[in-house]
N, C-alpha and C. Protein backbone atom coordinates (compact mmCIF):
# COMPACT_ATOMS: atom_id res chain seq x y z
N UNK A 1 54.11 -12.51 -121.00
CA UNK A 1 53.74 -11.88 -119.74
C UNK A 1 52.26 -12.11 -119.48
N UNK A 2 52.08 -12.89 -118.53
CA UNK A 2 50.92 -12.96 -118.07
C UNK A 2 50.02 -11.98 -117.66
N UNK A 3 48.56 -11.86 -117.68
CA UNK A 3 47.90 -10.59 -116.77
C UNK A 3 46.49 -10.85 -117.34
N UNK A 4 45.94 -10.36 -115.96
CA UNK A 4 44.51 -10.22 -116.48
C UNK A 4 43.88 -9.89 -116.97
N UNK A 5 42.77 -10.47 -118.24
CA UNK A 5 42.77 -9.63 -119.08
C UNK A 5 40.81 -9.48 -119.37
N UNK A 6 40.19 -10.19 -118.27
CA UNK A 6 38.92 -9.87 -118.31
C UNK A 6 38.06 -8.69 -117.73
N UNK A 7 36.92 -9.09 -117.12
CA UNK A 7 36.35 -7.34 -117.20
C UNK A 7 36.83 -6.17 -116.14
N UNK A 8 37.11 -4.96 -116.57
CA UNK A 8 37.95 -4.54 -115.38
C UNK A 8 37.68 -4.62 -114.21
N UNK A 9 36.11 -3.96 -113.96
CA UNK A 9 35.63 -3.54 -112.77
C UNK A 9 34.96 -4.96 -112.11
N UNK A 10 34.57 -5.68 -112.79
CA UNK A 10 33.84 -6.65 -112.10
C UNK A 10 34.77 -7.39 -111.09
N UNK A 11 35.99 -7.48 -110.65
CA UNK A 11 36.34 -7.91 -109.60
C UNK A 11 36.53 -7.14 -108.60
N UNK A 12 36.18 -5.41 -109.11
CA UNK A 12 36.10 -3.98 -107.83
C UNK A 12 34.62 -4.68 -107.01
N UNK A 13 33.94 -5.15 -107.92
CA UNK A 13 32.10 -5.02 -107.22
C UNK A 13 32.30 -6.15 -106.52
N UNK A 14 33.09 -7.31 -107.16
CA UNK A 14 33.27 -8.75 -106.27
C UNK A 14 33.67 -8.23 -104.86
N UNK A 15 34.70 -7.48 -105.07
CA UNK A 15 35.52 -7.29 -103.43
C UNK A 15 34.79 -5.89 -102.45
N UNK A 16 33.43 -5.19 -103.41
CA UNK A 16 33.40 -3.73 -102.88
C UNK A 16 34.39 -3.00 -102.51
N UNK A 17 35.56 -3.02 -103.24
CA UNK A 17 36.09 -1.74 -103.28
C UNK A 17 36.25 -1.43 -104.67
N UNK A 18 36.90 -0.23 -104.79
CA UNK A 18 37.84 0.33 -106.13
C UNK A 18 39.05 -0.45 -106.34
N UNK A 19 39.39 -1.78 -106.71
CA UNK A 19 40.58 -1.98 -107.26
C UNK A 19 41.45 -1.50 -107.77
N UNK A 20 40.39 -1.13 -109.51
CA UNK A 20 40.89 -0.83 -110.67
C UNK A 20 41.89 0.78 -110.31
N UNK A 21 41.70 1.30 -109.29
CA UNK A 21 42.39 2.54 -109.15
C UNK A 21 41.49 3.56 -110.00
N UNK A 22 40.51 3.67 -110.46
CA UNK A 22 40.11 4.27 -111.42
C UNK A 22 39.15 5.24 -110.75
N UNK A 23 38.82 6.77 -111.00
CA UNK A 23 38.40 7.36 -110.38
C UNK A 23 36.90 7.21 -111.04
N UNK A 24 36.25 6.22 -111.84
CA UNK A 24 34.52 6.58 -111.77
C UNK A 24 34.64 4.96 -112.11
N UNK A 25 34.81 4.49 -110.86
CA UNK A 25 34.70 3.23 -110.74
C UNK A 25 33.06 2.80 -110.17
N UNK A 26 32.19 1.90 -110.94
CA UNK A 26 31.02 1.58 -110.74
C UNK A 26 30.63 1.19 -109.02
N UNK A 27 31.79 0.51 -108.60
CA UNK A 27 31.32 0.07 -107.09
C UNK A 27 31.02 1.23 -106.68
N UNK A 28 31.21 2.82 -106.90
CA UNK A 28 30.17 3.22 -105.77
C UNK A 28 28.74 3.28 -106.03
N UNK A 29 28.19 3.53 -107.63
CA UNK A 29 26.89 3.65 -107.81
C UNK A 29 26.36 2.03 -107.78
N UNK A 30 27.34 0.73 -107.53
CA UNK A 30 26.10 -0.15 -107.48
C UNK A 30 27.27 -1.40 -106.59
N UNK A 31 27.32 -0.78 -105.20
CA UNK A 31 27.88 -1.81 -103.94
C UNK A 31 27.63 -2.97 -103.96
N UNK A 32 27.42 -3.61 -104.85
CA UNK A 32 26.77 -5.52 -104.76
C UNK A 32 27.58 -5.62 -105.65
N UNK A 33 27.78 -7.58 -105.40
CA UNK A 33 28.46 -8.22 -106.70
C UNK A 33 27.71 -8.39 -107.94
N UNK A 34 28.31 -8.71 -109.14
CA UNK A 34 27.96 -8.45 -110.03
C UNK A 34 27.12 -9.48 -110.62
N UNK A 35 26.66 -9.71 -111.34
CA UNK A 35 25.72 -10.65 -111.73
C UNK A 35 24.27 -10.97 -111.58
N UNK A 36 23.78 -11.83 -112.16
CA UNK A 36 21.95 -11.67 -111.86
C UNK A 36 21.50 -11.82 -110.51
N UNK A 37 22.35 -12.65 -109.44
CA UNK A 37 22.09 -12.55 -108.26
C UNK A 37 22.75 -11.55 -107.40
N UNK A 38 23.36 -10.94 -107.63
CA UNK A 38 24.18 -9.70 -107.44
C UNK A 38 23.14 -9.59 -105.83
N UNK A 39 21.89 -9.37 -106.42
CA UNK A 39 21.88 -8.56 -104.84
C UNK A 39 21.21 -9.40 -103.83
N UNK A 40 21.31 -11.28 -104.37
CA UNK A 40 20.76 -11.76 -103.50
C UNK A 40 21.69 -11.94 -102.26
N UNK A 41 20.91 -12.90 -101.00
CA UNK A 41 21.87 -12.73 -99.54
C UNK A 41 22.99 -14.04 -100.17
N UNK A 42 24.10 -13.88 -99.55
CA UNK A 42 25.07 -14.74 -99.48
C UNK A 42 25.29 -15.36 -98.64
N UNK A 43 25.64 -16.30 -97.82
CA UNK A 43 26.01 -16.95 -96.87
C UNK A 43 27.80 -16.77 -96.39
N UNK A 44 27.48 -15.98 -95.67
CA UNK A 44 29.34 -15.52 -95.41
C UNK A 44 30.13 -16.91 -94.89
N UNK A 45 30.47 -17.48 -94.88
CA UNK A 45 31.31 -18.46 -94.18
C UNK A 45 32.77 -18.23 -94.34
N UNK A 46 33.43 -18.77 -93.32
CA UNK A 46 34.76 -18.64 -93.34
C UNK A 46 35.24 -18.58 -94.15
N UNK A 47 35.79 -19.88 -95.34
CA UNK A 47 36.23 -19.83 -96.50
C UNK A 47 36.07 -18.50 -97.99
N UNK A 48 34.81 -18.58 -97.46
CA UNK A 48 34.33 -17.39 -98.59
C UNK A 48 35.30 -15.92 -98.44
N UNK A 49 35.07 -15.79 -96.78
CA UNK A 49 35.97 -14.29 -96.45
C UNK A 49 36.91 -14.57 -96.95
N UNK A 50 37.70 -15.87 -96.61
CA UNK A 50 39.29 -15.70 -96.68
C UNK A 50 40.03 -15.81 -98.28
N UNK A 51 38.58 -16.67 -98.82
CA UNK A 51 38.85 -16.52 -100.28
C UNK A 51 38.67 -15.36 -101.13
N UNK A 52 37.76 -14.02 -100.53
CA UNK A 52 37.68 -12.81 -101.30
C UNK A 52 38.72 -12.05 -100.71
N UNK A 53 39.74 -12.13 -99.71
CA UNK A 53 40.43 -11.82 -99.33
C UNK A 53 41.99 -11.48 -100.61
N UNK A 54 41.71 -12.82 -100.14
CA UNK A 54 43.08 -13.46 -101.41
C UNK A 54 42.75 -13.37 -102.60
N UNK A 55 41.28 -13.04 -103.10
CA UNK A 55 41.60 -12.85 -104.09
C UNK A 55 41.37 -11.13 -104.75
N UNK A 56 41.02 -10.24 -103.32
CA UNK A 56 41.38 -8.63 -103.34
C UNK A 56 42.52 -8.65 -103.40
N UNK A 57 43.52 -9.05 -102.46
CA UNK A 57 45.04 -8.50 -102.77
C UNK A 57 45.62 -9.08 -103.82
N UNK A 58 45.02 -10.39 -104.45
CA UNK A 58 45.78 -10.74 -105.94
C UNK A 58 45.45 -9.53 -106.92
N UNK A 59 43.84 -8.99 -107.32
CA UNK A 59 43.61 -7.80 -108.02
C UNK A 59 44.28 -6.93 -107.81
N UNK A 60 44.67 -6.30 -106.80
CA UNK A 60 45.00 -5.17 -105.99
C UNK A 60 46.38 -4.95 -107.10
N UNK A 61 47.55 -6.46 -106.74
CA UNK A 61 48.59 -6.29 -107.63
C UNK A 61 48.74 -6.72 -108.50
N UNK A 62 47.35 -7.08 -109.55
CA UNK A 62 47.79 -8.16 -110.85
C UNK A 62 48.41 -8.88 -110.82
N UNK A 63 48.15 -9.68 -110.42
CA UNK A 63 48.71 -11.14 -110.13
C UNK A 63 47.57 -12.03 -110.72
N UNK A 64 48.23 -13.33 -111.53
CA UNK A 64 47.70 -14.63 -111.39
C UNK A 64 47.67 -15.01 -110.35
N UNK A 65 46.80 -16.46 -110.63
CA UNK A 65 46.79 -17.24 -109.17
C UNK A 65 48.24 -18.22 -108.61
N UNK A 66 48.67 -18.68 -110.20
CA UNK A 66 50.03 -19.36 -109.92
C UNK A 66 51.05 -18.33 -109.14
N UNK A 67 51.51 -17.70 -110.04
CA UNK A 67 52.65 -16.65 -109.23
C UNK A 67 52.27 -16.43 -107.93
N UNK A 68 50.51 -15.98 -107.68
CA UNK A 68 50.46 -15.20 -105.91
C UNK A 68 50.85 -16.62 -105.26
N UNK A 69 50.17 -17.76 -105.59
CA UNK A 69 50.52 -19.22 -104.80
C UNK A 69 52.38 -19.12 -105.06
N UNK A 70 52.88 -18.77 -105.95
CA UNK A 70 54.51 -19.20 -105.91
C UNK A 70 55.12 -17.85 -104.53
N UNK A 71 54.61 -16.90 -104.95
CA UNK A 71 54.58 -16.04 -103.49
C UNK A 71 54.42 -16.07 -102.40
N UNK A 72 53.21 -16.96 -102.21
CA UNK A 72 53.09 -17.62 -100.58
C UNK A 72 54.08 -18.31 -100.09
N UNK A 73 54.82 -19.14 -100.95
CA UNK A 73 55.39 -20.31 -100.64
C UNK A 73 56.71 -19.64 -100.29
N UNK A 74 56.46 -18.63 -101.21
CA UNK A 74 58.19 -18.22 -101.12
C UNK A 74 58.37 -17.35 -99.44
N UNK A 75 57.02 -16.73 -99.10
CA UNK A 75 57.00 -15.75 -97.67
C UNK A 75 57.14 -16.82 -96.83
N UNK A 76 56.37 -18.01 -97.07
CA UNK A 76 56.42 -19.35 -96.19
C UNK A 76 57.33 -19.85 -95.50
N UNK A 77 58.31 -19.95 -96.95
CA UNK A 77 59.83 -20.26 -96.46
C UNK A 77 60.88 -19.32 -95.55
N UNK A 78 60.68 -18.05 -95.55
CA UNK A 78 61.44 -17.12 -95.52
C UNK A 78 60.96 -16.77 -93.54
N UNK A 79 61.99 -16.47 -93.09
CA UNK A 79 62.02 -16.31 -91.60
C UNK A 79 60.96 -15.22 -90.99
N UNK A 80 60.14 -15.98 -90.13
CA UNK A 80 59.20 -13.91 -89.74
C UNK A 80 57.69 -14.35 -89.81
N UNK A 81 56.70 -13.32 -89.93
CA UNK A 81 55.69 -13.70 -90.17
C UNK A 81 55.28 -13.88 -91.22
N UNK A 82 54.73 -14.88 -92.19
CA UNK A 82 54.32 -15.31 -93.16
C UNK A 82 53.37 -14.22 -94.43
N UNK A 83 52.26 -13.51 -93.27
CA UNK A 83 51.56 -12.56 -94.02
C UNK A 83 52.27 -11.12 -94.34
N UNK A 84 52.89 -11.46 -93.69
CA UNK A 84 54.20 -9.37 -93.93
C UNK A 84 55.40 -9.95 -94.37
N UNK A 85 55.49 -11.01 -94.82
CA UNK A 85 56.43 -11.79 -95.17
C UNK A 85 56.16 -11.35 -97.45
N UNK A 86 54.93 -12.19 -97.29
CA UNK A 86 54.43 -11.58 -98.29
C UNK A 86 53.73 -10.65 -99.04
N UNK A 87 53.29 -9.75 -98.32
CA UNK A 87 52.88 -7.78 -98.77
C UNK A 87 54.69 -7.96 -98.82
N UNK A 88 55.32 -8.00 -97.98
CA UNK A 88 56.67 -7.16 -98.23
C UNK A 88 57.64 -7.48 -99.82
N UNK A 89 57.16 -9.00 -100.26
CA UNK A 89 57.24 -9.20 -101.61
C UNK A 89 56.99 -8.96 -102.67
N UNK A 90 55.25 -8.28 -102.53
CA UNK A 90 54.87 -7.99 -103.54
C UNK A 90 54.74 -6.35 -103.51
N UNK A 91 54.77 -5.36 -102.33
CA UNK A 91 55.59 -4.14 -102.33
C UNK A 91 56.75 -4.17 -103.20
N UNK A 92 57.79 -4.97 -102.97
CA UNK A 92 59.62 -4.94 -103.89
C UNK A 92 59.04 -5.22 -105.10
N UNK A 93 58.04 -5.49 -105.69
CA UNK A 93 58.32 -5.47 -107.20
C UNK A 93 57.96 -4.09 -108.06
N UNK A 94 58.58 -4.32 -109.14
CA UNK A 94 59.33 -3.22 -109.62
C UNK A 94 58.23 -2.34 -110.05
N UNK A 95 57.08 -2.51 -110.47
CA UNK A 95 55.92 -2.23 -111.25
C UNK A 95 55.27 -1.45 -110.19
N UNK A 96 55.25 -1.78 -108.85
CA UNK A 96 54.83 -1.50 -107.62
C UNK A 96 55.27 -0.14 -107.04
N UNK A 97 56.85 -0.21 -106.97
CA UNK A 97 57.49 1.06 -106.54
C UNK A 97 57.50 2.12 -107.81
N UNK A 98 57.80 1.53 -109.00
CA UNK A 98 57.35 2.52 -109.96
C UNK A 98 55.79 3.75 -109.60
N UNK A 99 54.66 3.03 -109.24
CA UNK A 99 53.40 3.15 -108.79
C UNK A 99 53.74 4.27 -107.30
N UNK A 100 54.27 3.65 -106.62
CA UNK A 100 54.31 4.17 -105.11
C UNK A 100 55.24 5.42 -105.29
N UNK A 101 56.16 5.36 -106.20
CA UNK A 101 56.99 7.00 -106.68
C UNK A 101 56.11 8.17 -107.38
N UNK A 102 54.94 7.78 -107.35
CA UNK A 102 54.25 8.46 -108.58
C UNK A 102 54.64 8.45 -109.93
N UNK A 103 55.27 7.77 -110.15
CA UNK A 103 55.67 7.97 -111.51
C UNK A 103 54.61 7.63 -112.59
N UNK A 104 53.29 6.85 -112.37
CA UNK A 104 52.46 6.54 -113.09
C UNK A 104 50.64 6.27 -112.29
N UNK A 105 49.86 6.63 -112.91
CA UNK A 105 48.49 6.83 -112.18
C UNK A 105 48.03 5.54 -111.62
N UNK A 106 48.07 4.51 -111.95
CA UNK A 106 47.76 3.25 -111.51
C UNK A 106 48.58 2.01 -111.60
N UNK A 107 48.78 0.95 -110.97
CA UNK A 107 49.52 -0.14 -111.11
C UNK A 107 49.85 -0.27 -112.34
N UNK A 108 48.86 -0.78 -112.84
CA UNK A 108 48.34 -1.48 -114.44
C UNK A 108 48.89 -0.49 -115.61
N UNK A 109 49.43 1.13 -115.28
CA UNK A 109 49.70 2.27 -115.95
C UNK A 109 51.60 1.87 -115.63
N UNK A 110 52.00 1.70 -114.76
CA UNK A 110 53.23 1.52 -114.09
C UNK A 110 53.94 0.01 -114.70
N UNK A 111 52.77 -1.09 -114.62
CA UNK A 111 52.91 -2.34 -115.29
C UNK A 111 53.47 -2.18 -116.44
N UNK A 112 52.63 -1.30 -117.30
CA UNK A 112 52.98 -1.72 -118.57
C UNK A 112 54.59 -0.33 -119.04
N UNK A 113 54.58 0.63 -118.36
CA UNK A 113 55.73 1.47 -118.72
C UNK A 113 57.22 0.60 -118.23
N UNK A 114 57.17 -0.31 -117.42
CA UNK A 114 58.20 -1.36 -117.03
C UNK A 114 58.58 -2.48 -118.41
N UNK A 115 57.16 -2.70 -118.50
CA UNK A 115 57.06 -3.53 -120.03
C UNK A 115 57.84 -2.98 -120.96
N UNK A 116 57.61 -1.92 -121.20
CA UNK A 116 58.48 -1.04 -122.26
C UNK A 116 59.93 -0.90 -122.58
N UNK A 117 59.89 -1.13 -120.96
CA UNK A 117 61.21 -0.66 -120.67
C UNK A 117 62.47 0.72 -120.33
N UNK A 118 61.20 1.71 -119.83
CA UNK A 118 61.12 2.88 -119.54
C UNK A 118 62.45 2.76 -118.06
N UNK A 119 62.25 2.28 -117.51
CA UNK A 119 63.14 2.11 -116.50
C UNK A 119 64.54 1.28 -116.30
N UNK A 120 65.29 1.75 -115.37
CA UNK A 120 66.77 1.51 -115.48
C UNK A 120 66.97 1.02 -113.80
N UNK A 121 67.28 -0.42 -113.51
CA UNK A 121 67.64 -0.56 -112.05
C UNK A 121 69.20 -0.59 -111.74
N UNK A 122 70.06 0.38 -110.99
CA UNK A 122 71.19 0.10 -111.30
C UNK A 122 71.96 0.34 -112.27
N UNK A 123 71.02 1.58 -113.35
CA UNK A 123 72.10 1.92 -114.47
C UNK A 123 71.71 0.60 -115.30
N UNK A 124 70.98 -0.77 -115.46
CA UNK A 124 70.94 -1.70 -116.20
C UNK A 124 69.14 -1.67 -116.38
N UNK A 125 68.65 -1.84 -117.78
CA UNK A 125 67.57 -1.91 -118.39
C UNK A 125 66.77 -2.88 -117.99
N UNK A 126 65.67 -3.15 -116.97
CA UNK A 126 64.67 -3.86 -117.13
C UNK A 126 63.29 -3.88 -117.22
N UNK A 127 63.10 -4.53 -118.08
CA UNK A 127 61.69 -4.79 -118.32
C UNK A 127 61.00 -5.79 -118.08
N UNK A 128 61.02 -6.15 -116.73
CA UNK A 128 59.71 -7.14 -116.12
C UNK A 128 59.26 -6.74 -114.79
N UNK A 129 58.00 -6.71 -114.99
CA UNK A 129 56.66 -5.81 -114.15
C UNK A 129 57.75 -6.51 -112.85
N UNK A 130 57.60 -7.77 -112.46
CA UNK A 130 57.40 -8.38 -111.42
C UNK A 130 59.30 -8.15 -110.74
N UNK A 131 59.92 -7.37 -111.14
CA UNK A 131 61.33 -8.05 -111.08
C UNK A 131 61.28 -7.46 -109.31
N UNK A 132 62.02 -8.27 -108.59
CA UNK A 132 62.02 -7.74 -106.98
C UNK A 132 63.23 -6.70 -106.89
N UNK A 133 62.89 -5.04 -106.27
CA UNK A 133 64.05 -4.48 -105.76
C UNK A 133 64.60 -5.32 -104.85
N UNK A 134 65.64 -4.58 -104.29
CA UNK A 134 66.19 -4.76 -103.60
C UNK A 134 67.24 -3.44 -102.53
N UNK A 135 67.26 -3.69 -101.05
CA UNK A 135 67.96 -2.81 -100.24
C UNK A 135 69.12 -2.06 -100.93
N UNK A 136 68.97 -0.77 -101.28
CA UNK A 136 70.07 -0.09 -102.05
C UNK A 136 69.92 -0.18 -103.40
N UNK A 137 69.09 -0.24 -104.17
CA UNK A 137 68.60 -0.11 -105.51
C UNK A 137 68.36 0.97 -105.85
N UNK A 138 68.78 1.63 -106.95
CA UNK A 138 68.53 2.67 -107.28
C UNK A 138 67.97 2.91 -108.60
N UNK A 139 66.23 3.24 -108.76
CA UNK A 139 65.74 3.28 -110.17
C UNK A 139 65.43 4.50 -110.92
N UNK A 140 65.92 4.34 -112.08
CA UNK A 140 66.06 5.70 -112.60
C UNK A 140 65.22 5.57 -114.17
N UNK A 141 64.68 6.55 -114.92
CA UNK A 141 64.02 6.44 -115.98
C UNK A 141 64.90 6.41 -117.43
N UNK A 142 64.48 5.97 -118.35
CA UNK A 142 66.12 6.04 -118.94
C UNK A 142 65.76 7.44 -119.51
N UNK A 143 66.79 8.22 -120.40
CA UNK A 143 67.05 9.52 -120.76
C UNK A 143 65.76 10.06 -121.58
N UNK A 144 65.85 9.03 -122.50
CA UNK A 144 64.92 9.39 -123.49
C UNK A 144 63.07 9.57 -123.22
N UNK A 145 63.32 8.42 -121.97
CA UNK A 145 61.33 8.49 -121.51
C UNK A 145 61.40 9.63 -120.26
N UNK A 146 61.94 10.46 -120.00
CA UNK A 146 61.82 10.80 -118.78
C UNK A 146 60.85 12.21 -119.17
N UNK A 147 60.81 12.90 -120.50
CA UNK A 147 59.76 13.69 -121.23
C UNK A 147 58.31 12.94 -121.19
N UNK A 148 57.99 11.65 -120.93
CA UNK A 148 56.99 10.76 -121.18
C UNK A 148 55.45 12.25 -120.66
N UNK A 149 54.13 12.00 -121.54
CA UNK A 149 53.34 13.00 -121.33
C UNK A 149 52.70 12.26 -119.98
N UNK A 150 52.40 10.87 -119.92
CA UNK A 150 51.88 10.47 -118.93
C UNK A 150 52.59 10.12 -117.67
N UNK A 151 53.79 10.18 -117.77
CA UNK A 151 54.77 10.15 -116.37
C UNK A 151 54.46 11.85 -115.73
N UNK A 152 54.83 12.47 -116.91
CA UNK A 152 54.44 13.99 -116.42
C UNK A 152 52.89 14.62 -115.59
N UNK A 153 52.34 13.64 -116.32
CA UNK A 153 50.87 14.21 -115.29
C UNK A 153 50.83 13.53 -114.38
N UNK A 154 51.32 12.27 -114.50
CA UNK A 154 51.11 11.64 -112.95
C UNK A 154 51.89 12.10 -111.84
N UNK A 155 52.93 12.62 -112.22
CA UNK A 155 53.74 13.39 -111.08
C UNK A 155 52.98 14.77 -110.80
N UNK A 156 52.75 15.73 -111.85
CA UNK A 156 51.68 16.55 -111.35
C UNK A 156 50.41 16.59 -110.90
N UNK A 157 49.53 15.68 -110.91
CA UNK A 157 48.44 14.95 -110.53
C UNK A 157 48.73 14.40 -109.31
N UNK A 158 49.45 13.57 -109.11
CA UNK A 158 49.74 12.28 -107.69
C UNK A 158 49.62 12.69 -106.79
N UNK A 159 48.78 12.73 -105.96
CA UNK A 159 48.78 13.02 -104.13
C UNK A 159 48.97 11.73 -103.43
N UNK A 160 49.58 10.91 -103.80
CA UNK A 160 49.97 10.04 -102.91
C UNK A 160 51.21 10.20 -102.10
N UNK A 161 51.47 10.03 -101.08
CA UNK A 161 52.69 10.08 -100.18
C UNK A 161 53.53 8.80 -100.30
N UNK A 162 55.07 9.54 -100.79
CA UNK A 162 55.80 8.65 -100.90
C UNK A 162 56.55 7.73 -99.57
N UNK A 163 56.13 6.69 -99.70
CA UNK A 163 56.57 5.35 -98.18
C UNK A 163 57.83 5.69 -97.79
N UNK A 164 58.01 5.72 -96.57
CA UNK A 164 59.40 5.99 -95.74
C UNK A 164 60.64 5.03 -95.99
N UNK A 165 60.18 4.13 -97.11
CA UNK A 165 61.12 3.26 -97.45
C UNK A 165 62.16 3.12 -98.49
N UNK A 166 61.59 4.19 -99.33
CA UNK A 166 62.06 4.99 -100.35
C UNK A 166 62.45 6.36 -100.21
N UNK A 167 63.23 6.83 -101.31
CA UNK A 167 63.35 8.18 -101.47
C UNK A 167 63.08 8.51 -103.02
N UNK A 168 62.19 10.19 -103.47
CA UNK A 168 62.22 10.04 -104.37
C UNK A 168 63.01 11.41 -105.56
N UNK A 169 63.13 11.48 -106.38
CA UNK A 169 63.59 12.89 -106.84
C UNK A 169 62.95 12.86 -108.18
N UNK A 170 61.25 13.40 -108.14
CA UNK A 170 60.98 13.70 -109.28
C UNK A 170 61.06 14.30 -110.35
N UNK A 171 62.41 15.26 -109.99
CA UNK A 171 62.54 16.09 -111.07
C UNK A 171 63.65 15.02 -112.04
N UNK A 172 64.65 14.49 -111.35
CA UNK A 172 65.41 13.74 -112.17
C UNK A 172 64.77 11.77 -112.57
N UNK A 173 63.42 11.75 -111.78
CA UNK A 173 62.79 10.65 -112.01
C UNK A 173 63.65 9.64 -111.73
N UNK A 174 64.00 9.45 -109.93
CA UNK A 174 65.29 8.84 -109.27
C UNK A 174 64.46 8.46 -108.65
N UNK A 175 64.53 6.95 -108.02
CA UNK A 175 64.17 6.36 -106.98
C UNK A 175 65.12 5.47 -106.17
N UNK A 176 64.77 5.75 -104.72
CA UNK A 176 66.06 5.16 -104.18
C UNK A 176 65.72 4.27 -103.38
N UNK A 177 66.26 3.10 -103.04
CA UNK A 177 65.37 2.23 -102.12
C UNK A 177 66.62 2.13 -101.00
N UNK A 178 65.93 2.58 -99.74
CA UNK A 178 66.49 2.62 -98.32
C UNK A 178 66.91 1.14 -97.46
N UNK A 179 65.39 0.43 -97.88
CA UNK A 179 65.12 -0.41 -96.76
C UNK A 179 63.85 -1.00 -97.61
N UNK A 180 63.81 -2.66 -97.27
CA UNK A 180 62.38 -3.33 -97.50
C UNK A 180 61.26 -2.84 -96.76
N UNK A 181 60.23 -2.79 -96.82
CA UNK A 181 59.35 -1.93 -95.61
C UNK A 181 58.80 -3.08 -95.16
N UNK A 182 58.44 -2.54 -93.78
CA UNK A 182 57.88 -3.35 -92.82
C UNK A 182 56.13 -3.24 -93.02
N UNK A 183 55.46 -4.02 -91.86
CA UNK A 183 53.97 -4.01 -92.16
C UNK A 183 53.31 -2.84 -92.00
N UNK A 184 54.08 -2.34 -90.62
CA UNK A 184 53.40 -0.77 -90.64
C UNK A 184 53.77 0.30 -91.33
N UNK A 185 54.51 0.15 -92.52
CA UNK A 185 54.88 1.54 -93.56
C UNK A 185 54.04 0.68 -95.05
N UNK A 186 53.08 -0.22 -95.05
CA UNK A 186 52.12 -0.77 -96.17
C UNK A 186 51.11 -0.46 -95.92
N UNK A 187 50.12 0.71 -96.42
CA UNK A 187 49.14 0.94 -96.07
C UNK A 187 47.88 0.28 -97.18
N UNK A 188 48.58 -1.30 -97.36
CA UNK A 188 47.68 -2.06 -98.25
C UNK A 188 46.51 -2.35 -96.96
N UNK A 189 44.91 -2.01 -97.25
CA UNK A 189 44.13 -2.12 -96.46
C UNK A 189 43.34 -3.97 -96.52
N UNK A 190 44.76 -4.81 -96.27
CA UNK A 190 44.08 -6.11 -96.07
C UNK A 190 44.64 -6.79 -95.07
N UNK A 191 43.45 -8.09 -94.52
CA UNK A 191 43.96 -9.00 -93.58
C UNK A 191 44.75 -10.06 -93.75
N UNK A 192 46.05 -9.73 -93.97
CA UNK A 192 46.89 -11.00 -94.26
C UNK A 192 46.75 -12.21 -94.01
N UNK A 193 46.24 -12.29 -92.49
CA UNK A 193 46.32 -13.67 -91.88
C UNK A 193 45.39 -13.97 -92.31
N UNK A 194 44.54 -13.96 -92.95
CA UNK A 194 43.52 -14.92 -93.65
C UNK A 194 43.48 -15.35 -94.48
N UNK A 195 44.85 -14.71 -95.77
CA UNK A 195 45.01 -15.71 -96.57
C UNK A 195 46.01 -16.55 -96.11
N UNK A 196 46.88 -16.45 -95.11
CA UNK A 196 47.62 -17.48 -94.73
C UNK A 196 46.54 -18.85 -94.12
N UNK A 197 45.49 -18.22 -93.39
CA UNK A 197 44.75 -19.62 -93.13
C UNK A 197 44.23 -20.44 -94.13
N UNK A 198 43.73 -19.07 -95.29
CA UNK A 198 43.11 -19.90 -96.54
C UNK A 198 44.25 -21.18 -97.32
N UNK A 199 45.35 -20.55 -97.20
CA UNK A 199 46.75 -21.48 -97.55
C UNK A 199 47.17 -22.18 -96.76
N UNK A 200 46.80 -22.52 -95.93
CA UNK A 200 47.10 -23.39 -94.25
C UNK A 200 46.38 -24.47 -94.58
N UNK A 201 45.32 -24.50 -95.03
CA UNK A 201 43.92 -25.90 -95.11
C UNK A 201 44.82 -27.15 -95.79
């Protein structure tokens, strides 16, 4: 299983935001990129945006660069618009909705309880971060992890609102998938179409 495994935060300061999900994340005490020139001027040019673009929403979902490129190709192919083509791909994976149920504090926390194999799609055991739901999926925790101490605080902790695309039942740690979601139920805060141009060249 692939994943990134270098410094956490330094691609939060690359993109100025909080990636890492982490609540004492350095980008707010020091808003520049990282490094000895950190706070010199940059020259914004096109490419540059569209390349920190693409490469915020690759952090965002842990992603390599191969897989997010095998992702493009795959939204590419697929009927519709290209950029909600692909958020809507990398929303369906499994590691993702785990995350979006509350069931775990951060992606990368959700990533690896999939790894484990904590979860059940369909009554059947899988364990890969990336696996795609699907319309009418139903994910459930298996018997034995559903005591887990850190599933438990993240459900008591989580103020996130669960997406209209799902349903959830935290007491029995049930997730139900309705519908693929569309662009306006992703409140991923990026400009799609710019990595489609960056992938257009």
């Amino acid at each position: 299983m692939a994943r990134y495994t270098g410094p956490r935060h330094k691609p939060c300061r690359r993109a100025g935001t909080p990636l890492c999900q982490s609540k004492k994340c350095p980008v707010d005490k020091r808003p520049y990129p990282p490094g000895e020139h950190g706070k010199g001027r940059v020259r914004e040019t096109d490419y540059l945006i569209q390349l920190r673009e693409k490469q915020k929403l690759r952090m965002m979902y842990g992603i390599l660069e191969r897989q997010f490129r095998n992702y493009y190709e795959l939204a590419n192919n697929q009927k519709g618009i290209t950029g909600e083509n692909l958020l809507r791909i990398l929303e369906s994976r499994l590691d993702n909705v785990v995350w979006r149920a509350g069931f775990a504090a951060t992606r990368p926390q959700s990533r690896q309880l999939v790894n484990h194999g904590h979860f059940l799609v369909n009554g059947k055991k899988v364990d890969i971060p990336s696996y795609r739901v699907r319309s009418g999926d139903v994910i459930t925790m298996r018997e034995r992890s559903r005591n887990l101490l850190i599933v438990q605080h993240a459900v008591d902790t989580g103020d996130r609102s669960v997406p209209e695309w799902m349903s959830v039942d935290a007491g029995d740690r049930k997730v139900s998938i309705s519908d693929l979601p569309n662009r306006a139920q992703i409140d991923t805060q990026i400009q799609e179409q710019l990595i489609v141009e960056l992938y257009s060249k």
